[in-house]
Protein backbone atom coordinates (compact mmCIF):
# COMPACT_ATOMS: atom_id res chain seq x y z
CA UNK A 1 9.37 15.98 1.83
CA UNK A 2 6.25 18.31 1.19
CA UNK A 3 3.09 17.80 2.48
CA UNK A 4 1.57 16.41 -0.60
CA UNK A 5 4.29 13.18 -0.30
CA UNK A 6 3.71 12.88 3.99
CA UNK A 7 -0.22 12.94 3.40
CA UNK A 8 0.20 10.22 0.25
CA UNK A 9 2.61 7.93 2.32
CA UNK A 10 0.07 8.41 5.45
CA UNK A 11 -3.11 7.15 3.01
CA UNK A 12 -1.19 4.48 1.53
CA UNK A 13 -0.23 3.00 4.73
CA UNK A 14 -3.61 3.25 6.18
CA UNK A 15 -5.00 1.65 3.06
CA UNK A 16 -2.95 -0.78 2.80
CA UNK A 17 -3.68 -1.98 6.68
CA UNK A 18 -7.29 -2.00 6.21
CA UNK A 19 -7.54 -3.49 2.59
CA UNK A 20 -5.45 -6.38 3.88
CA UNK A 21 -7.48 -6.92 7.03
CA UNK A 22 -10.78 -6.41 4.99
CA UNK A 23 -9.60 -9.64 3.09
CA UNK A 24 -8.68 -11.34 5.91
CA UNK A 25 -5.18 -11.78 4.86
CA UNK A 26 -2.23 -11.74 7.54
CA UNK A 27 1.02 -9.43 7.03
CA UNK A 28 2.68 -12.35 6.04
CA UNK A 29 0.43 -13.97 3.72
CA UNK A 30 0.28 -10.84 2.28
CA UNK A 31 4.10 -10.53 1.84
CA UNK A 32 4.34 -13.94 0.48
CA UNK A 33 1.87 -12.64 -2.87
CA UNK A 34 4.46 -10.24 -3.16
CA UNK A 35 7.36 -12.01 -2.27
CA UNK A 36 8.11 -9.29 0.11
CA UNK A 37 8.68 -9.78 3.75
CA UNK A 38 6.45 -9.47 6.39
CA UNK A 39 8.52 -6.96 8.04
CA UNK A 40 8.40 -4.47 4.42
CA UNK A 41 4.16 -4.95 4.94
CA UNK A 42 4.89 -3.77 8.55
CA UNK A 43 7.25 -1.17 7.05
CA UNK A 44 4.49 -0.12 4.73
CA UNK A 45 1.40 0.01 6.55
CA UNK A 46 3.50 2.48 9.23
CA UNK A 47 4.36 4.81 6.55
CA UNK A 48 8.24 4.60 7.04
CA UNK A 49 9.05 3.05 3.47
CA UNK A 50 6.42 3.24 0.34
CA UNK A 51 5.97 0.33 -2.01
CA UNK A 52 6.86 1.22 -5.67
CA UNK A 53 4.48 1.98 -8.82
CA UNK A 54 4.95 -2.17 -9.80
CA UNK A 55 3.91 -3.58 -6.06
CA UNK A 56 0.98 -0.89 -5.98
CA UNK A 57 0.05 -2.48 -9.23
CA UNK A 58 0.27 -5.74 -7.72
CA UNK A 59 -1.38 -5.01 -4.51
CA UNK A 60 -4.24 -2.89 -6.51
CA UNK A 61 -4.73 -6.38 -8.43
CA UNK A 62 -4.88 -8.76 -5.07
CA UNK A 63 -7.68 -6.90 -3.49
CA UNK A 64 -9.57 -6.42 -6.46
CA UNK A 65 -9.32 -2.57 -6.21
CA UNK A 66 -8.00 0.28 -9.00
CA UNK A 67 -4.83 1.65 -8.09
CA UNK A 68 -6.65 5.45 -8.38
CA UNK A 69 -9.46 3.81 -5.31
CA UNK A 70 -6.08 2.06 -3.40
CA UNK A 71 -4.51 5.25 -3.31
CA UNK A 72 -7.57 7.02 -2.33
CA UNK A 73 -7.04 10.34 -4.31
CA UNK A 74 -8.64 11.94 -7.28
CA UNK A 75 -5.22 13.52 -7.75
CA UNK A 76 -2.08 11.40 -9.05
CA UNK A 77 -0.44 9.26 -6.90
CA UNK A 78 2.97 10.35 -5.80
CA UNK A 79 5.55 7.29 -6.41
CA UNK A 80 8.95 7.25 -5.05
């Protein structure tokens, strides 16, 4: 894994903890949007599995966000 993929997976998980908190929604609630379980949001927001392009699109459109501001770079977005 290069550096580039390890800092991506370490902004995406932080984003997706405090985008979800900012809108008050719990890990589960969250999951149940994207009929995902709680335990793949926990999974995600630790960095030790990343969502793929579809659930960033999904998750981008939940909180209202782009997907470029979500994955906070001005550089594209590394998807697994």
């Amino acid at each position: 894994m290069t550096n580039y993929q390890i800092d991506y997976k370490k902004n995406l998980a932080r984003n997706l903890k405090y985008y979800r908190e900012l809108n008050d929604l719990k890990a589960y609630e969250l999951g149940n949007l994207l009929h995902v379980s709680k335990s793949t949001i926990s999974s995600w927001e630790t960095g030790t599995r990343s969502p793929d392009i579809n659930i960033l699109v999904k998750i981008s459109e939940i909180f209202n966000i782009s997907l470029d501001e979500f994955c906070n770079t001005s550089n594209n977005c590394f998807f697994t």
